[in-house]
C-alpha atoms as a PDB file:
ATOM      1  CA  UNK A   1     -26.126  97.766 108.015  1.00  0.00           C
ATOM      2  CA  UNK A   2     -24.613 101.066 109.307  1.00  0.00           C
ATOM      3  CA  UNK A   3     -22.583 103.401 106.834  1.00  0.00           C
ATOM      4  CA  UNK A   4     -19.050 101.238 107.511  1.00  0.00           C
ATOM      5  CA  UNK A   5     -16.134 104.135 108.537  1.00  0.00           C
ATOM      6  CA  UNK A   6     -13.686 104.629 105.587  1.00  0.00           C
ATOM      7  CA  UNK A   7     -11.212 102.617 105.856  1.00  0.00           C
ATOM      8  CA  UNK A   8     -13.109  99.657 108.085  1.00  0.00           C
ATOM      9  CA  UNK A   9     -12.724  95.769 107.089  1.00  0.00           C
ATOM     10  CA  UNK A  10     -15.467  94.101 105.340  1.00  0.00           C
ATOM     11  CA  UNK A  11     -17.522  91.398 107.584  1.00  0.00           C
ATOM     12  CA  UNK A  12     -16.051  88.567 107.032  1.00  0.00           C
ATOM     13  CA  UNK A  13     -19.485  86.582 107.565  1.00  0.00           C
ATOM     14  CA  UNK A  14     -20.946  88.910 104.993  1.00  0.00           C
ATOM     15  CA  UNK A  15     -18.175  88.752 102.700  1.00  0.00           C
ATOM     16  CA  UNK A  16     -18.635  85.215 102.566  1.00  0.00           C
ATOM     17  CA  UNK A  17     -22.065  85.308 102.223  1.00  0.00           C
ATOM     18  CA  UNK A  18     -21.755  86.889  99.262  1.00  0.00           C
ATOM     19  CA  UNK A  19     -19.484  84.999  97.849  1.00  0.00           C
ATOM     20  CA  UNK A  20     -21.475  82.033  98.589  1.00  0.00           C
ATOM     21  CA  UNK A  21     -24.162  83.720  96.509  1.00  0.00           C
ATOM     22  CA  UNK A  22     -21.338  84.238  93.893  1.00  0.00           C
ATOM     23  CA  UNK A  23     -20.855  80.838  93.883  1.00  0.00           C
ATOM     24  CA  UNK A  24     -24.140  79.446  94.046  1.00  0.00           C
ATOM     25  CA  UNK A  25     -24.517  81.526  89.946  1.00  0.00           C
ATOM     26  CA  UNK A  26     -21.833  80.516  88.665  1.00  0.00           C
ATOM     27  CA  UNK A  27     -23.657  76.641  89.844  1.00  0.00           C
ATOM     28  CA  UNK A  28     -25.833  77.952  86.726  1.00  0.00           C
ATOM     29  CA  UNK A  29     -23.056  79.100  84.277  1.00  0.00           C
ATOM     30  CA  UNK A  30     -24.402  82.707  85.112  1.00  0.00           C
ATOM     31  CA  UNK A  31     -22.071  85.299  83.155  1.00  0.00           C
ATOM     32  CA  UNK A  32     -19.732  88.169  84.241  1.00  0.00           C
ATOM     33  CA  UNK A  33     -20.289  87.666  88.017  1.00  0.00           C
ATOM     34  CA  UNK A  34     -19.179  90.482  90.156  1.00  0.00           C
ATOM     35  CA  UNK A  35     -19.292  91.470  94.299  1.00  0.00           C
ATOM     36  CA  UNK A  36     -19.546  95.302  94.845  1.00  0.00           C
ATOM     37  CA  UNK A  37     -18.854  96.043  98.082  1.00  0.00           C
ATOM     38  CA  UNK A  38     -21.152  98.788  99.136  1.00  0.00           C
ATOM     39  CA  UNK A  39     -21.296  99.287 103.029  1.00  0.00           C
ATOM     40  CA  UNK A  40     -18.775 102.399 102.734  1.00  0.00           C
ATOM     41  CA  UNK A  41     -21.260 104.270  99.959  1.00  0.00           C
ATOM     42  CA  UNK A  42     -24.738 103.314 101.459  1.00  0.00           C
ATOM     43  CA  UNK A  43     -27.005 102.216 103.740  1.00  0.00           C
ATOM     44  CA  UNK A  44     -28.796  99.885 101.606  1.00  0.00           C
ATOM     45  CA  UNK A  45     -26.843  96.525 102.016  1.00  0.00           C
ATOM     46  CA  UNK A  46     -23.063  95.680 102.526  1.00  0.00           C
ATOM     47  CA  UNK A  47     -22.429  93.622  99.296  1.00  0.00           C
ATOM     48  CA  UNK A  48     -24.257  93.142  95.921  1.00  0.00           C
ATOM     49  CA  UNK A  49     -23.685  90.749  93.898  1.00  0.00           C
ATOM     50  CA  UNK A  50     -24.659  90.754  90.145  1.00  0.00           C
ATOM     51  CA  UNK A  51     -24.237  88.802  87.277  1.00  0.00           C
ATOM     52  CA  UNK A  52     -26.038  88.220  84.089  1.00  0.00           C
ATOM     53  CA  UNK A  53     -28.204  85.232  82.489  1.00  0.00           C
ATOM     54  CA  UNK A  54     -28.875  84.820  79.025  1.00  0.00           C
ATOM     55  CA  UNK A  55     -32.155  84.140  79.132  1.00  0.00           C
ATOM     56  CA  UNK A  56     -35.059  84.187  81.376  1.00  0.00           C
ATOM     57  CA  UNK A  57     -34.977  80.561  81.688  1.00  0.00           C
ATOM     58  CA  UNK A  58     -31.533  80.941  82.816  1.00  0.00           C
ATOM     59  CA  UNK A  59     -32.428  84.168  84.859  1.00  0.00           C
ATOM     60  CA  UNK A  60     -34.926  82.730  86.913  1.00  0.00           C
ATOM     61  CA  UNK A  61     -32.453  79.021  87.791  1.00  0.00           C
ATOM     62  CA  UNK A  62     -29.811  81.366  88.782  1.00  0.00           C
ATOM     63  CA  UNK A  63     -31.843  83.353  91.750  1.00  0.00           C
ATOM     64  CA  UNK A  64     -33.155  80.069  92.565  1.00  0.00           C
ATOM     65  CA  UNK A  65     -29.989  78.280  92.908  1.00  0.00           C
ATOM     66  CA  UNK A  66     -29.307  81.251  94.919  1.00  0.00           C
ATOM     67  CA  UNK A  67     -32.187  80.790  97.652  1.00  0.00           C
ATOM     68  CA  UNK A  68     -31.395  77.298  97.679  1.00  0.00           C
ATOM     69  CA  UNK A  69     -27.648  77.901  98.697  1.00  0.00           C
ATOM     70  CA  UNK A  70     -28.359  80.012 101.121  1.00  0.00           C
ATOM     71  CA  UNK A  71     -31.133  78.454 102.885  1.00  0.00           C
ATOM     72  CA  UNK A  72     -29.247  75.387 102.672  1.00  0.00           C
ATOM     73  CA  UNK A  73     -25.906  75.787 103.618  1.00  0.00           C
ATOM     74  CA  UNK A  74     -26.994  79.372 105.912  1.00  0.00           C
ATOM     75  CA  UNK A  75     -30.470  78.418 107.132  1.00  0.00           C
ATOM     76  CA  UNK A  76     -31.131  82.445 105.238  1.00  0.00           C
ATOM     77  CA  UNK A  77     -34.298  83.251 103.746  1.00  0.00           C
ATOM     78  CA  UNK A  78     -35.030  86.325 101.438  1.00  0.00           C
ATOM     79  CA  UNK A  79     -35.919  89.032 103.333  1.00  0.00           C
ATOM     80  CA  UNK A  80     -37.795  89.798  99.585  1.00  0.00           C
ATOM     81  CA  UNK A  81     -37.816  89.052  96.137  1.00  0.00           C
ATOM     82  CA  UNK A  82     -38.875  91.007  92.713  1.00  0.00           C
ATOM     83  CA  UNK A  83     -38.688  90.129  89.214  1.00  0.00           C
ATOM     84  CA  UNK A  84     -38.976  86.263  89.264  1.00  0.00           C
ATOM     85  CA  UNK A  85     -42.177  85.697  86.850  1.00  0.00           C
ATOM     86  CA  UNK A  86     -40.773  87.775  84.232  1.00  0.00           C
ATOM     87  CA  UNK A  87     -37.399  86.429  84.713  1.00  0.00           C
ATOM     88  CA  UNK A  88     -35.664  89.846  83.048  1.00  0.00           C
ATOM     89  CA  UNK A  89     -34.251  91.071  86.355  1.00  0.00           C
ATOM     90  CA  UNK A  90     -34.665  89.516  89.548  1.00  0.00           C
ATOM     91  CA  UNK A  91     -33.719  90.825  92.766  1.00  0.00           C
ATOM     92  CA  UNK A  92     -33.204  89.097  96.171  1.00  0.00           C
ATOM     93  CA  UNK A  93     -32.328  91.210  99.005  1.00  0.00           C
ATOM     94  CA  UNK A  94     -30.808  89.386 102.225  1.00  0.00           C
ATOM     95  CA  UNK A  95     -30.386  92.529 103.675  1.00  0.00           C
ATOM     96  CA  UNK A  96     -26.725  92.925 103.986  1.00  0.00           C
ATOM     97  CA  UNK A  97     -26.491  90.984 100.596  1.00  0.00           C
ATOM     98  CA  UNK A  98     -28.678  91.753  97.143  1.00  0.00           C
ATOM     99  CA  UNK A  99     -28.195  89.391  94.632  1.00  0.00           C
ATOM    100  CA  UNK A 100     -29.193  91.097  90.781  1.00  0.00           C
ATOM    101  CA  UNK A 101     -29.671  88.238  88.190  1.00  0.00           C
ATOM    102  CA  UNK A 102     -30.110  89.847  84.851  1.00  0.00           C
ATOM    103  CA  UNK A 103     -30.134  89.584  81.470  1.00  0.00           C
ATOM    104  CA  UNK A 104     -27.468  91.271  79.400  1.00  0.00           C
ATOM    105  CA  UNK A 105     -29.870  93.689  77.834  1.00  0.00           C
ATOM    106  CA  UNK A 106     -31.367  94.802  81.696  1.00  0.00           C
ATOM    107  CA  UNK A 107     -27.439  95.025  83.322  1.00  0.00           C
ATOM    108  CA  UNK A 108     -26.594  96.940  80.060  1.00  0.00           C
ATOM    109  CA  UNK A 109     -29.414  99.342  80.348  1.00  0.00           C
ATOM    110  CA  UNK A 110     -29.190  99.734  84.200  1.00  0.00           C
ATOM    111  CA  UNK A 111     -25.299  99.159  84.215  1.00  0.00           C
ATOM    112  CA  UNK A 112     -25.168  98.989  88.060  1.00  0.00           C
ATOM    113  CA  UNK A 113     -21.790  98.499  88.145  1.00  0.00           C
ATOM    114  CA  UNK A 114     -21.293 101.733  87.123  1.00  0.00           C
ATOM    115  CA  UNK A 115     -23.820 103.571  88.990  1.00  0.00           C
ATOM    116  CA  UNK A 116     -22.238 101.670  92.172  1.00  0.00           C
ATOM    117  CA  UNK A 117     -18.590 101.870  90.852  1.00  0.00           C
ATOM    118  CA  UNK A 118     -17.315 104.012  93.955  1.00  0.00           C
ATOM    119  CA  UNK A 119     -17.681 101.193  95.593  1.00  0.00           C
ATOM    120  CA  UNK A 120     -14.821  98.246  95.900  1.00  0.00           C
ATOM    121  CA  UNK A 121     -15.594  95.811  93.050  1.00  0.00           C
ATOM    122  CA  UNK A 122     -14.651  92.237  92.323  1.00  0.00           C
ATOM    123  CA  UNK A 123     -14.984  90.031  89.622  1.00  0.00           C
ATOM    124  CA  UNK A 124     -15.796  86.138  90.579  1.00  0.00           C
ATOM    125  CA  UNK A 125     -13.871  83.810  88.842  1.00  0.00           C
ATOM    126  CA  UNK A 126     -14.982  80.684  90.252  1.00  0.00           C
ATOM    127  CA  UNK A 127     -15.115  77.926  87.921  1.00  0.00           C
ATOM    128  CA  UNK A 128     -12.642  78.027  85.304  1.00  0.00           C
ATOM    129  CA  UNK A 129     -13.841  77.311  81.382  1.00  0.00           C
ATOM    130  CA  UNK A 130     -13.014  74.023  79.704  1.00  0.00           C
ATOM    131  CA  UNK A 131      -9.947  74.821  77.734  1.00  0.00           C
ATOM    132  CA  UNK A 132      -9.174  72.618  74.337  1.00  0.00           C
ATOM    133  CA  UNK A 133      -6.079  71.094  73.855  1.00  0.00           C
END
């Protein structure tokens, strides 16, 4: 997890890593879900991925339907995890992938997005909502 040149292509095995981890929240109607890519601005990991819960109930499913996709489908293990008993804000660092689970009052008060927003951001729109006819 070097500094990535300006310019360079994401890692496409990371990329989808994330997005598996994108995917694996909105398995627990998590809210807002977006991928930062982050390898050009730091050191610390190459994507985050963050999204909200609206409860701690909710929280804590979310980051485990997270471990569970990942181990499952990637044989990947959390390199470490914080937060999960108080289910507020719970981080789980793969190492070239963090996954932040929080809950609207946290991301508000931390807003990561913006405090990361130099680096490329996407929002996941994977499952479409039910629309009445």
């Amino acid at each position: 997890m070097a500094d990535a040149p300006p310019g360079a292509q994401p890692d496409p095995q990371t990329e989808a890593m994330a997005r598996l981890a994108a995917e694996a929240c909105d398995d627990r109607k998590a809210v807002d879900i977006r991928l930062i890519r982050v390898d050009e601005v730091s050191s610390l990991a190459d994507w985050f991925v963050i999204c909200s819960g609206l409860s701690d109930v909710q929280v804590r499913a979310i980051a485990r339907s997270v471990e569970d996709k990942l181990e499952e489908q990637l044989g990947r293990l959390p390199l470490r995890r914080e937060g999960q008993s108080e289910g507020l804000w719970v981080l789980i660092d793969y190492g070239e992938v963090i996954v932040h689970v929080l809950t609207p009052a946290e991301r508000e008060y931390y807003d990561l997005e913006a405090f990361w927003g130099h680096g490329d951001q996407v929002r996941y729109l994977g499952s479409a909502p039910a629309v009445n006819s």
